[in-house]
N, C-alpha and C. Protein backbone atom coordinates (compact mmCIF):
# COMPACT_ATOMS: atom_id res chain seq x y z
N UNK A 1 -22.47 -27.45 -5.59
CA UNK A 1 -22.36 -26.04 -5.26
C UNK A 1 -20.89 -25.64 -5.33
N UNK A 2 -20.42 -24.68 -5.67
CA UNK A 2 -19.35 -24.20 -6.20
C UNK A 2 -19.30 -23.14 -4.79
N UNK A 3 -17.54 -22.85 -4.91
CA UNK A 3 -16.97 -22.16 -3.77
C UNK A 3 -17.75 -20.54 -4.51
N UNK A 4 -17.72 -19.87 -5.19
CA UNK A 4 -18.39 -18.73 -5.41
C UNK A 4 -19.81 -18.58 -5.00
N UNK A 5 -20.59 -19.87 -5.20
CA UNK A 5 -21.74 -19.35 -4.95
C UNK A 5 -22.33 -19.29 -3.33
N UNK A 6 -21.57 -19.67 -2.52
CA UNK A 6 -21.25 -19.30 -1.37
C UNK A 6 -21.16 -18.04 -0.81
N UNK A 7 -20.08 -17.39 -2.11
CA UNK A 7 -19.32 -15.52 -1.61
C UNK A 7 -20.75 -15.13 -1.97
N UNK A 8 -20.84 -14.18 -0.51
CA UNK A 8 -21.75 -12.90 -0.87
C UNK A 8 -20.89 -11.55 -1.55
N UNK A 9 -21.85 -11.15 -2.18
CA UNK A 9 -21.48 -10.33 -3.39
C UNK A 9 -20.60 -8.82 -3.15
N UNK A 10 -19.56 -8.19 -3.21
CA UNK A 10 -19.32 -7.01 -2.42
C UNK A 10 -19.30 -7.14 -0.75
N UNK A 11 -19.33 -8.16 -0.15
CA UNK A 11 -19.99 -8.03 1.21
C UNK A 11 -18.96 -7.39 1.96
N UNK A 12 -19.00 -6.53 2.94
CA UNK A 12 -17.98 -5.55 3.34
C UNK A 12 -17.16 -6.96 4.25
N UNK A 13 -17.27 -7.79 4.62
CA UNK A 13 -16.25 -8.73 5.36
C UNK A 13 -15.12 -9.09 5.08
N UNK A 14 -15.35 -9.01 3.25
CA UNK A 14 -14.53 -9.40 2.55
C UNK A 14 -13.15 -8.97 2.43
N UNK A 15 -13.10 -7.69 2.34
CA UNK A 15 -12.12 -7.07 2.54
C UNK A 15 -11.18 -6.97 3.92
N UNK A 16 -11.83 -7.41 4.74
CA UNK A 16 -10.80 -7.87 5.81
C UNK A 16 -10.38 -8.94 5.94
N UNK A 17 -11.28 -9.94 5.17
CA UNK A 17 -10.29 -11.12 5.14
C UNK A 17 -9.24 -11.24 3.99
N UNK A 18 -9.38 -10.54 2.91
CA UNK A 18 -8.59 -10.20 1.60
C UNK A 18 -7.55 -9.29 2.24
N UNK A 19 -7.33 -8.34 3.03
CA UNK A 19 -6.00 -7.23 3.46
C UNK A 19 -5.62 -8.16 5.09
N UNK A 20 -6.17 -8.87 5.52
CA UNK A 20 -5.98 -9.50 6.52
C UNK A 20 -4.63 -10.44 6.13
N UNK A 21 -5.00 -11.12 5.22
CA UNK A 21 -4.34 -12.58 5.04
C UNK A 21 -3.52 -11.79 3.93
N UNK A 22 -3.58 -11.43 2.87
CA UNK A 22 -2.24 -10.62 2.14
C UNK A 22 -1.28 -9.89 2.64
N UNK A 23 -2.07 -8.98 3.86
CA UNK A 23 -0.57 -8.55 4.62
C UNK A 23 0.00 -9.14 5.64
N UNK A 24 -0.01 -10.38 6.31
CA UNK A 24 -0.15 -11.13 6.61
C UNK A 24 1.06 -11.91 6.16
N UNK A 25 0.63 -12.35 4.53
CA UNK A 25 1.43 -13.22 4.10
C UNK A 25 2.55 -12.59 3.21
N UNK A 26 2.49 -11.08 2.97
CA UNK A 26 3.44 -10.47 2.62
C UNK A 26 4.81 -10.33 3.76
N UNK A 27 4.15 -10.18 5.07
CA UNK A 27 5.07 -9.89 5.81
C UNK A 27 6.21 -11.24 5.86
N UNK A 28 5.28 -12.56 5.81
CA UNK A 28 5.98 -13.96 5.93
C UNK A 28 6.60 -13.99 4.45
N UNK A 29 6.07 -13.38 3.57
CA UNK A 29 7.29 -13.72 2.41
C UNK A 29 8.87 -12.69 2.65
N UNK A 30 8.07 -11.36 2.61
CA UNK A 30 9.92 -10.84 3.34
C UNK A 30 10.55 -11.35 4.57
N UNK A 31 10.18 -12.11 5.44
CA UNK A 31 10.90 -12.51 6.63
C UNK A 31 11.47 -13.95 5.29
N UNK A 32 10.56 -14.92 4.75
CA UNK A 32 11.68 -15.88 3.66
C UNK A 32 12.63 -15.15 3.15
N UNK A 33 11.91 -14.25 2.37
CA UNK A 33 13.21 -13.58 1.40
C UNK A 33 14.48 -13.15 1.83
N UNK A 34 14.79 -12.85 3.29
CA UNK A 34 15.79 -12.03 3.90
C UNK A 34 16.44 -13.55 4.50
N UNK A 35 15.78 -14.41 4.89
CA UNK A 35 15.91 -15.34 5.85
C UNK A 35 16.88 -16.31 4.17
N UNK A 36 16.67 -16.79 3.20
CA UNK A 36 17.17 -16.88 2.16
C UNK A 36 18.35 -16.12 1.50
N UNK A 37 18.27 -14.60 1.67
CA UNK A 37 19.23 -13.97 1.42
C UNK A 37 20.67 -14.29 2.10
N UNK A 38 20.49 -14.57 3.32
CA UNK A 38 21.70 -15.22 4.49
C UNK A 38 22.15 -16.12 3.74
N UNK A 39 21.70 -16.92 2.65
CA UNK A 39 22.77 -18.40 2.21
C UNK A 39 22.84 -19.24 3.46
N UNK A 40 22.01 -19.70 4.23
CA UNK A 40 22.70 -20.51 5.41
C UNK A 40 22.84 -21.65 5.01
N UNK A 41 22.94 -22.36 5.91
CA UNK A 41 22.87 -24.17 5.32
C UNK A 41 21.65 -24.76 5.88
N UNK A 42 20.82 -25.50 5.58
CA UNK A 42 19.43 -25.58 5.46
C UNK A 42 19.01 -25.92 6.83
N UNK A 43 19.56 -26.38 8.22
CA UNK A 43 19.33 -26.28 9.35
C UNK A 43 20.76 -25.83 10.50
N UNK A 44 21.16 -24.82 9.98
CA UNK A 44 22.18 -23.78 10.31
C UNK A 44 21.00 -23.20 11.64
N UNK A 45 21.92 -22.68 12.79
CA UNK A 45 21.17 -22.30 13.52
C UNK A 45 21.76 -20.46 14.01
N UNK A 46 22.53 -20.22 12.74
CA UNK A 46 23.03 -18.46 13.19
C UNK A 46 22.50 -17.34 12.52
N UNK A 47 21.30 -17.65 11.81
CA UNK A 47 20.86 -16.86 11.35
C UNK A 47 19.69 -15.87 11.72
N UNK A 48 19.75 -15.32 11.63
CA UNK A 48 18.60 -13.86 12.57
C UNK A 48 18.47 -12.81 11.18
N UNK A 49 16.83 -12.01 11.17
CA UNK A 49 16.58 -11.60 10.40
C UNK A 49 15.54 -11.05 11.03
N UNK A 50 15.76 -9.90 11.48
CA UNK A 50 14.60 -8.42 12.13
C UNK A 50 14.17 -8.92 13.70
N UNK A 51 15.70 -9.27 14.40
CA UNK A 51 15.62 -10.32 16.06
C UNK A 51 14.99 -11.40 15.60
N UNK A 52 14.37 -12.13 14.64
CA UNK A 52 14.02 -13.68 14.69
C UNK A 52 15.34 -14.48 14.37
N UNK A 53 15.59 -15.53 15.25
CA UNK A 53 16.30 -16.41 14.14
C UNK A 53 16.18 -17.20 13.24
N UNK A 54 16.48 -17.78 12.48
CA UNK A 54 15.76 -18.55 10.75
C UNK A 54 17.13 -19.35 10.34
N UNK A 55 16.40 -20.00 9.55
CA UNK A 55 17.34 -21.10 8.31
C UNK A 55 16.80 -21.08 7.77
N UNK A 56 17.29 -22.11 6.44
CA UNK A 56 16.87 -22.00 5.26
C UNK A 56 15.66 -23.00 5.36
N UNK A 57 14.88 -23.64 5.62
CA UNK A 57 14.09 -24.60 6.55
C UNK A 57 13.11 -24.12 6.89
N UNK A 58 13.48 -22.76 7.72
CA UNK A 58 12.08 -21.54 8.14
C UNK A 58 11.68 -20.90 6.96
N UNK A 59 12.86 -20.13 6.35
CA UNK A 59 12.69 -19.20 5.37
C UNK A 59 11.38 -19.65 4.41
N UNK A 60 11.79 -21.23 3.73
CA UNK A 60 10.76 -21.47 2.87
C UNK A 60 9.62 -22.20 3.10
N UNK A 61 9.34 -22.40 4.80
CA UNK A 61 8.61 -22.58 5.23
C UNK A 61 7.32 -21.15 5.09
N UNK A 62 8.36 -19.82 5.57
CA UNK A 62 7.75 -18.82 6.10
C UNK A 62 6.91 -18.38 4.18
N UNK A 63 8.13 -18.98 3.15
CA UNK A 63 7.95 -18.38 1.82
C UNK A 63 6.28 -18.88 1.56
N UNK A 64 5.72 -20.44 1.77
CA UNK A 64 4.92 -21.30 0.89
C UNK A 64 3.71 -21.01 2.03
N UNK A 65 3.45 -20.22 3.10
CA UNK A 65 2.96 -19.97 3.74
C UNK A 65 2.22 -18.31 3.75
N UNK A 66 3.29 -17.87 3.31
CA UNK A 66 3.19 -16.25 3.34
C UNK A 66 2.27 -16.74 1.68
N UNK A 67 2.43 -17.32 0.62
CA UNK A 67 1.89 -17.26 -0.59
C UNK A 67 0.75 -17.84 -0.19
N UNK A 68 0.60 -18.78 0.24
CA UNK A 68 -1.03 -19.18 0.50
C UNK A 68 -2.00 -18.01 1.15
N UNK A 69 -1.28 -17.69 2.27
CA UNK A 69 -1.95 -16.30 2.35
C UNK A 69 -2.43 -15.05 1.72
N UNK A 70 -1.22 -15.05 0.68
CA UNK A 70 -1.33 -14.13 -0.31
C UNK A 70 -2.53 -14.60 -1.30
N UNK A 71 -2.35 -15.68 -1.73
CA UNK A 71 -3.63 -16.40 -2.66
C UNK A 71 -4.45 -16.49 -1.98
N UNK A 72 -5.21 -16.86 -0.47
CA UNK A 72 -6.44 -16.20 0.26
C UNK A 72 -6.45 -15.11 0.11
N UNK A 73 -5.93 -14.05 0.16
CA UNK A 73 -6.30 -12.85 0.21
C UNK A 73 -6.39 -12.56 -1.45
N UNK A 74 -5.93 -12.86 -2.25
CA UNK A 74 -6.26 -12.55 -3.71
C UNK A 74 -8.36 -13.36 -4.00
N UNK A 75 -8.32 -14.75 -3.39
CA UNK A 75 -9.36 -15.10 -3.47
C UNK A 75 -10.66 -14.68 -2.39
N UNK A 76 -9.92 -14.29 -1.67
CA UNK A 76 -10.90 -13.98 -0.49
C UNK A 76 -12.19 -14.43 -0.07
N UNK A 77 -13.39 -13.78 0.80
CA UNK A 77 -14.48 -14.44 1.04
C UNK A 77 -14.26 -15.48 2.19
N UNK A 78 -14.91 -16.47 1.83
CA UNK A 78 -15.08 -17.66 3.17
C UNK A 78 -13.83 -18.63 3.12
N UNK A 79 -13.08 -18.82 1.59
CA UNK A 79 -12.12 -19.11 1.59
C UNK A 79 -10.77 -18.79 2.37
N UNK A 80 -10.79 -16.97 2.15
CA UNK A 80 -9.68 -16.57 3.05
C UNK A 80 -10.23 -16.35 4.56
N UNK A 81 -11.51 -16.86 5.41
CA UNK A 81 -11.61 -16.65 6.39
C UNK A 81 -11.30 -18.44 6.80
N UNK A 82 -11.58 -19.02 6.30
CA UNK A 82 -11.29 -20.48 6.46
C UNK A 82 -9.60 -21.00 6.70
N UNK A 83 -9.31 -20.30 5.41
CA UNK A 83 -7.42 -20.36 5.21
C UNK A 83 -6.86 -19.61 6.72
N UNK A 84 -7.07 -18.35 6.90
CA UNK A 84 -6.72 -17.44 7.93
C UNK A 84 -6.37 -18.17 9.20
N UNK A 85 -8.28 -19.15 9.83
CA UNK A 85 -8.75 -19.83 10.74
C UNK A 85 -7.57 -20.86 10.73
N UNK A 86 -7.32 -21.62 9.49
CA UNK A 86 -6.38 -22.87 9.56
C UNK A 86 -4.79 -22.53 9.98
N UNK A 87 -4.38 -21.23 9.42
CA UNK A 87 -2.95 -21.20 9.34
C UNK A 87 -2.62 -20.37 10.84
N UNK A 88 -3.46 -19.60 11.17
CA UNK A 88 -3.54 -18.98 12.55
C UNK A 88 -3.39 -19.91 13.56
N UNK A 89 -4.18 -21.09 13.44
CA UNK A 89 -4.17 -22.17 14.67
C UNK A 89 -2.68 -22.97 14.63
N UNK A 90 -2.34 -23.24 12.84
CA UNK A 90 -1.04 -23.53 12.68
C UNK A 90 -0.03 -23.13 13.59
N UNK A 91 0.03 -21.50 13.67
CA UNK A 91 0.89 -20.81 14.09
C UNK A 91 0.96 -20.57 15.42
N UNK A 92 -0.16 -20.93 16.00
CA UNK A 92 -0.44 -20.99 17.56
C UNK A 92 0.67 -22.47 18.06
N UNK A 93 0.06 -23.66 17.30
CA UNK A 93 0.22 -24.91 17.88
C UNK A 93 1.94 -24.36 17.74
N UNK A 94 2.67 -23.96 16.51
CA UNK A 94 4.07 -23.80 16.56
C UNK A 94 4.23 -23.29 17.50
N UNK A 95 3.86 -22.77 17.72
CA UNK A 95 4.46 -21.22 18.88
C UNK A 95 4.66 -22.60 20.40
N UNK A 96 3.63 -23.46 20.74
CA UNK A 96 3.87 -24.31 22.06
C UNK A 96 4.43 -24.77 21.42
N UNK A 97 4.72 -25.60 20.52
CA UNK A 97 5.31 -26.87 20.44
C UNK A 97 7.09 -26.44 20.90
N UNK A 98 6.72 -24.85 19.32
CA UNK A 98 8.86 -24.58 19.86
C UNK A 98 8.99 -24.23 21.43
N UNK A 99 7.97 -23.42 22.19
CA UNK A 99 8.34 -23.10 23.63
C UNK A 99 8.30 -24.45 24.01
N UNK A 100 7.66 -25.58 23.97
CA UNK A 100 8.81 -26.61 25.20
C UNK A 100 9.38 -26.94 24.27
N UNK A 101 9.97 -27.40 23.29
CA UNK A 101 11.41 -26.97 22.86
C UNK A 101 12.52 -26.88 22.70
N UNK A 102 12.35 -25.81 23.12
CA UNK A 102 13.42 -24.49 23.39
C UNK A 102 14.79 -25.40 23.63
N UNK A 103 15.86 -24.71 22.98
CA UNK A 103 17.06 -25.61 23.53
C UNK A 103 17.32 -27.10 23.40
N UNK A 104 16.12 -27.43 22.98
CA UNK A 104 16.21 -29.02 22.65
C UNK A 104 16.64 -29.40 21.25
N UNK A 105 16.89 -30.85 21.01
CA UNK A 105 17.17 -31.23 19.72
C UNK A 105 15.73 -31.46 18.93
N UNK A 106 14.65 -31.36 18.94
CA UNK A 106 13.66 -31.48 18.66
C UNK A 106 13.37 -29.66 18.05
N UNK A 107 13.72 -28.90 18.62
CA UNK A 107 13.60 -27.47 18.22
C UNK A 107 14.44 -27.39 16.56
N UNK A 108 13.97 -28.07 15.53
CA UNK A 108 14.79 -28.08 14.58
C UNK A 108 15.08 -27.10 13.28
N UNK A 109 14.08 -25.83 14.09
CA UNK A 109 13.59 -24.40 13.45
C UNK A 109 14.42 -23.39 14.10
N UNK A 110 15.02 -24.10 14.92
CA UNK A 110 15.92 -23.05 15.81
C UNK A 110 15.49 -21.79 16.09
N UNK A 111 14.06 -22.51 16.91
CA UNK A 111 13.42 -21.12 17.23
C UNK A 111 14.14 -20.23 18.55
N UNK A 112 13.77 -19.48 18.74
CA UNK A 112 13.90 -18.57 19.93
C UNK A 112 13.11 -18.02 20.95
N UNK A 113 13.09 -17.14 22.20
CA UNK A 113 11.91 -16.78 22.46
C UNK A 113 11.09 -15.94 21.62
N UNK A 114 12.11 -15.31 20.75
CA UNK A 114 11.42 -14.44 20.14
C UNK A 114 10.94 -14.57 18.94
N UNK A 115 10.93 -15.74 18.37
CA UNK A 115 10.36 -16.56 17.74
C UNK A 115 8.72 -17.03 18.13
N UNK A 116 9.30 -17.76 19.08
CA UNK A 116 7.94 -18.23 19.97
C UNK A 116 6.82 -16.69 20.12
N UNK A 117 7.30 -15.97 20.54
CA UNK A 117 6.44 -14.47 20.74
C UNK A 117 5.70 -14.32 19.27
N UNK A 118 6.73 -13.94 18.68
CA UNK A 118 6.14 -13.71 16.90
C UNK A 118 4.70 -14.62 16.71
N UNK A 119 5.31 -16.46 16.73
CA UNK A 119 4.43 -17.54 16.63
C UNK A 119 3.22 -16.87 17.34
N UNK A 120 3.12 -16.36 18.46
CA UNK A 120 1.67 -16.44 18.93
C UNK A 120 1.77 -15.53 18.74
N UNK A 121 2.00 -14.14 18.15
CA UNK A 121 1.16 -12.91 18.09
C UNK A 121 0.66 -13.11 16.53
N UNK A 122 1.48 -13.83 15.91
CA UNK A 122 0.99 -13.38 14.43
C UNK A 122 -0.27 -14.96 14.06
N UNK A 123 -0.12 -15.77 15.12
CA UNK A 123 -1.24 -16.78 15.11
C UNK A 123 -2.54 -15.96 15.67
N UNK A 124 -2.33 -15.44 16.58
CA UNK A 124 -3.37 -14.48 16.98
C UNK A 124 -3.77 -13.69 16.35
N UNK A 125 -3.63 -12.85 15.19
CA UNK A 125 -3.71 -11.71 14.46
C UNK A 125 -4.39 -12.56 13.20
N UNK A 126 -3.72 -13.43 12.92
CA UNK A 126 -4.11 -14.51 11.87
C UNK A 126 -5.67 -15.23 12.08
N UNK A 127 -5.51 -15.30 13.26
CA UNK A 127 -7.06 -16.19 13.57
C UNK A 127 -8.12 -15.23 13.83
N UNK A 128 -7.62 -14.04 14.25
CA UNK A 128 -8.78 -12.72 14.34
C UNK A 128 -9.30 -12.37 13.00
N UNK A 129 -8.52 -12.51 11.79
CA UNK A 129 -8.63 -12.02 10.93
C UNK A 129 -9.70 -12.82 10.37
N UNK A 130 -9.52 -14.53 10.34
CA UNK A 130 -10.45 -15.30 9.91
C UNK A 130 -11.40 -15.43 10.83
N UNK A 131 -11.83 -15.27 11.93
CA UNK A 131 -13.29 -15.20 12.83
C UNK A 131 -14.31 -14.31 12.67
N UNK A 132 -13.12 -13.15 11.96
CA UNK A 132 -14.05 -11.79 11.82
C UNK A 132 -15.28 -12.12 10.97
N UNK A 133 -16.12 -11.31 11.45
CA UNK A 133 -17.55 -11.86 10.63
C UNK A 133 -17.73 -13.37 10.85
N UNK A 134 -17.17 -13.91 11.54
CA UNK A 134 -18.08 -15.38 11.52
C UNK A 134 -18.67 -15.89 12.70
N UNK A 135 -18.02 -15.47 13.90
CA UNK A 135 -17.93 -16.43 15.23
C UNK A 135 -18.64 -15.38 16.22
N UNK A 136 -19.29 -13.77 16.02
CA UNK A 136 -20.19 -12.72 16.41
C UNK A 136 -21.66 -13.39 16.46
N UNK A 137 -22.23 -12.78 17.48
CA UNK A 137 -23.72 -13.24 17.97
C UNK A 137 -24.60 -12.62 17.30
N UNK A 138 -24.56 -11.45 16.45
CA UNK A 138 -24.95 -10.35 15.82
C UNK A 138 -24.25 -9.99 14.10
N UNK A 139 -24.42 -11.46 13.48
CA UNK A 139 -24.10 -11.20 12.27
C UNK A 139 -25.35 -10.43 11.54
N UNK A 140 -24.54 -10.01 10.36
CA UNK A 140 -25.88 -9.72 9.36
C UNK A 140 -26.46 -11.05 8.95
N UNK A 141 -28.03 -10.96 8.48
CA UNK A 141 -28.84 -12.06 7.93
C UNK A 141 -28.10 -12.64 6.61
N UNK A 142 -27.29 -11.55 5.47
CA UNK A 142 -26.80 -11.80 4.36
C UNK A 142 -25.18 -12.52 4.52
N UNK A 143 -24.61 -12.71 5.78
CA UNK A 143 -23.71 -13.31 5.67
C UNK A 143 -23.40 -14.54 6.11
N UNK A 144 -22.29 -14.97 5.09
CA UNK A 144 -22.96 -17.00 4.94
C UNK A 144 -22.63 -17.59 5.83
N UNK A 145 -21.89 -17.32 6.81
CA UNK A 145 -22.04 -18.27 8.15
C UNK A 145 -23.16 -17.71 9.15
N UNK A 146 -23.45 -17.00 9.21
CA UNK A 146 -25.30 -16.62 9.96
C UNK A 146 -26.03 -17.80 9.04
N UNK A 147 -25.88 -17.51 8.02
CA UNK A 147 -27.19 -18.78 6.78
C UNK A 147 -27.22 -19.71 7.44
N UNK A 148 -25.58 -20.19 7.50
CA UNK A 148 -25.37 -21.93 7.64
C UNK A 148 -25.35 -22.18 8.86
N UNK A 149 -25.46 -21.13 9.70
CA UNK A 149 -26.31 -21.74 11.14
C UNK A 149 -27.42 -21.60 11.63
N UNK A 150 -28.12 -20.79 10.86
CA UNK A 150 -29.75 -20.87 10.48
C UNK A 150 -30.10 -21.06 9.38
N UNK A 151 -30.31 -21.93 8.45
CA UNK A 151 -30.68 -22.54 7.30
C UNK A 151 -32.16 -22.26 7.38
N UNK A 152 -33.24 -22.58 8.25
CA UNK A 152 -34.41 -22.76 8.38
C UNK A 152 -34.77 -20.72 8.34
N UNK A 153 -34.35 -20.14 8.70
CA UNK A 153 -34.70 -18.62 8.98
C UNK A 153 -34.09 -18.33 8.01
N UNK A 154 -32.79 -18.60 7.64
CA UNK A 154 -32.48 -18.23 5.82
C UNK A 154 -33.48 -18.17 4.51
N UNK A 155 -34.22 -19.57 4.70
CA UNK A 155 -34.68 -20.17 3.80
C UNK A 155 -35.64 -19.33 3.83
N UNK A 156 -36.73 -18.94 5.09
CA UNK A 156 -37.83 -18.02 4.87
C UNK A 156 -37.64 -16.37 4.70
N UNK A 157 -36.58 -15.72 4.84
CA UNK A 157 -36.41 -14.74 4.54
C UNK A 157 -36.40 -14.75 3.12
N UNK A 158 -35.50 -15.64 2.60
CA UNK A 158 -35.36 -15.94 0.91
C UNK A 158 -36.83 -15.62 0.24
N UNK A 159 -37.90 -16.48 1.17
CA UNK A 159 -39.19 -16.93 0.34
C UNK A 159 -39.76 -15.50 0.50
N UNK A 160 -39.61 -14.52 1.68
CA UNK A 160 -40.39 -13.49 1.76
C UNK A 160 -39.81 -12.35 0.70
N UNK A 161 -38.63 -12.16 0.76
CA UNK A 161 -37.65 -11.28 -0.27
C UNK A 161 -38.49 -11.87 -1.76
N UNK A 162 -38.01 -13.21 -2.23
CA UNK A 162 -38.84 -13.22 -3.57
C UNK A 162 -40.20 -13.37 -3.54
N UNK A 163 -40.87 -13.56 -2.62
CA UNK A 163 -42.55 -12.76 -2.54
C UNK A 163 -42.55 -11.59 -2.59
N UNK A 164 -42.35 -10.82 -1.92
CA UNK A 164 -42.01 -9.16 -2.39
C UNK A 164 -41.48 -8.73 -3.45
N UNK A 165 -40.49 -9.27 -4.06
CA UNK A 165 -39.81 -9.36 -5.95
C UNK A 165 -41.16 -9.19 -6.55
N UNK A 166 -41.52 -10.48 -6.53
CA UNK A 166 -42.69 -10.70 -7.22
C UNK A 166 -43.91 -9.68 -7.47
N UNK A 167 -44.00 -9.55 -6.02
CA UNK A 167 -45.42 -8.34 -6.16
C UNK A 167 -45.10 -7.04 -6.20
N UNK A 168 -43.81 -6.90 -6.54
CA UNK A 168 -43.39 -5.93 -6.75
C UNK A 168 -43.58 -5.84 -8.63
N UNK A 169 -42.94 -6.91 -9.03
CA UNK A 169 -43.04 -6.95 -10.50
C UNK A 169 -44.29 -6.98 -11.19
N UNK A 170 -45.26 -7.58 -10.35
CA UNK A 170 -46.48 -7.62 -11.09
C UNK A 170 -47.23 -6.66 -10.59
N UNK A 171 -47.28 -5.79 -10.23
CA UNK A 171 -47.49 -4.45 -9.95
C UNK A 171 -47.07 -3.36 -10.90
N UNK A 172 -45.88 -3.10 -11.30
CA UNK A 172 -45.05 -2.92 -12.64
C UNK A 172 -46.12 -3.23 -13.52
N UNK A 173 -46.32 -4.62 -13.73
CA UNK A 173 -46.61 -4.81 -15.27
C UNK A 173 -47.91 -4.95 -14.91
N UNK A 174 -48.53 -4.57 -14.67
CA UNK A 174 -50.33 -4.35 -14.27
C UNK A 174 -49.90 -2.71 -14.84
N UNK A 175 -51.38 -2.82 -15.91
CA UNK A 175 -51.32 -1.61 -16.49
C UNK A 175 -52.13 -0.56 -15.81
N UNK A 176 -51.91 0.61 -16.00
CA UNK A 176 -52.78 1.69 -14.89
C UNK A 176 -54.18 2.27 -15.36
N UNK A 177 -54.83 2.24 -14.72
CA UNK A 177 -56.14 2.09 -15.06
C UNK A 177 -56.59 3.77 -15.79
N UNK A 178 -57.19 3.89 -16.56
CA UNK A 178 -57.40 5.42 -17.10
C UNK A 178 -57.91 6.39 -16.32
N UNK A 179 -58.09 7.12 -16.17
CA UNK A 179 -58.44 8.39 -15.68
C UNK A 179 -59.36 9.54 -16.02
């Protein structure tokens, strides 16, 4: 089974996980790009770029991160709700790890608090984006994580939909009787 035949077709979810994770990862490529623009030295700790501080270390961290996002959101579907789910939790675990930290030689991102803040708001925003449509008590029947946690009620809706196809078609081609 192939990752497409998975995507439901048009399904309106999609698009929030496609503008979710592209803007998302647009924002993390201009925080690289600016964070790069500084010239620092690759774990330099004076660099700041919109109150975050950065090196060159973050920057292309923030760069190969912001593009994966960008490529979920170009591919979208269950892919970019999966990617979203992964890099969101990423960004959570950063966010504790730099708060204890802080001030230490182990902090080698030279984060800040306001760093740490960013880390969990944009891990949070990130992981909303990939739950959406999946982790609700009240999905639609047509979307593929409802399927894949009812496989058995999938399967018979399937059989009733193409029973109805059917007698629908041969109804069609049953000719009409004269008059």
């Amino acid at each position: 089974m192939k990752l497409r035949d998975e995507l439901p077709v048009d399904h309106h979810l999609a698009a929030v996980y496609r503008y979710g994770a592209a803007f998302c990862g647009l924002l993390l490529i201009v925080f690289g790009c600016l964070g790069l623009a500084d010239a620092l030295t690759p774990l330099s700790t004076n660099g700041e770029v919109a109150g975050l501080s950065t090196n060159v270390a973050l920057s292309v961290i923030s760069l190969v991160v912001g593009a994966a996002l960008v490529l979920g959101g170009i591919i979208g579907g269950t892919f970019a709700s999966a990617l979203n789910m992964s890099v969101g939790t990423l960004f959570l675990l950063s966010g504790f790890y730099h708060l204890f930290t802080l001030d230490r030689p182990a902090n080698f991102l030279d984060f800040g608090m306001t760093n740490v803040l960013f880390s969990f708001a944009a891990g949070l925003l990130i992981l909303t984006f990939g739950m959406y449509g999946r982790v609700s008590s009240k999905l639609p029947h047509d979307n593929p994580f409802w399927r894949r946690r009812h496989p058995e009620q999938a399967a018979r809706e399937d059989d009733t939909r193409q029973g109805v196809a059917r007698a629908e078609l041969s109804n069609r081609a049953a000719p009409m009787p004269p008059r």
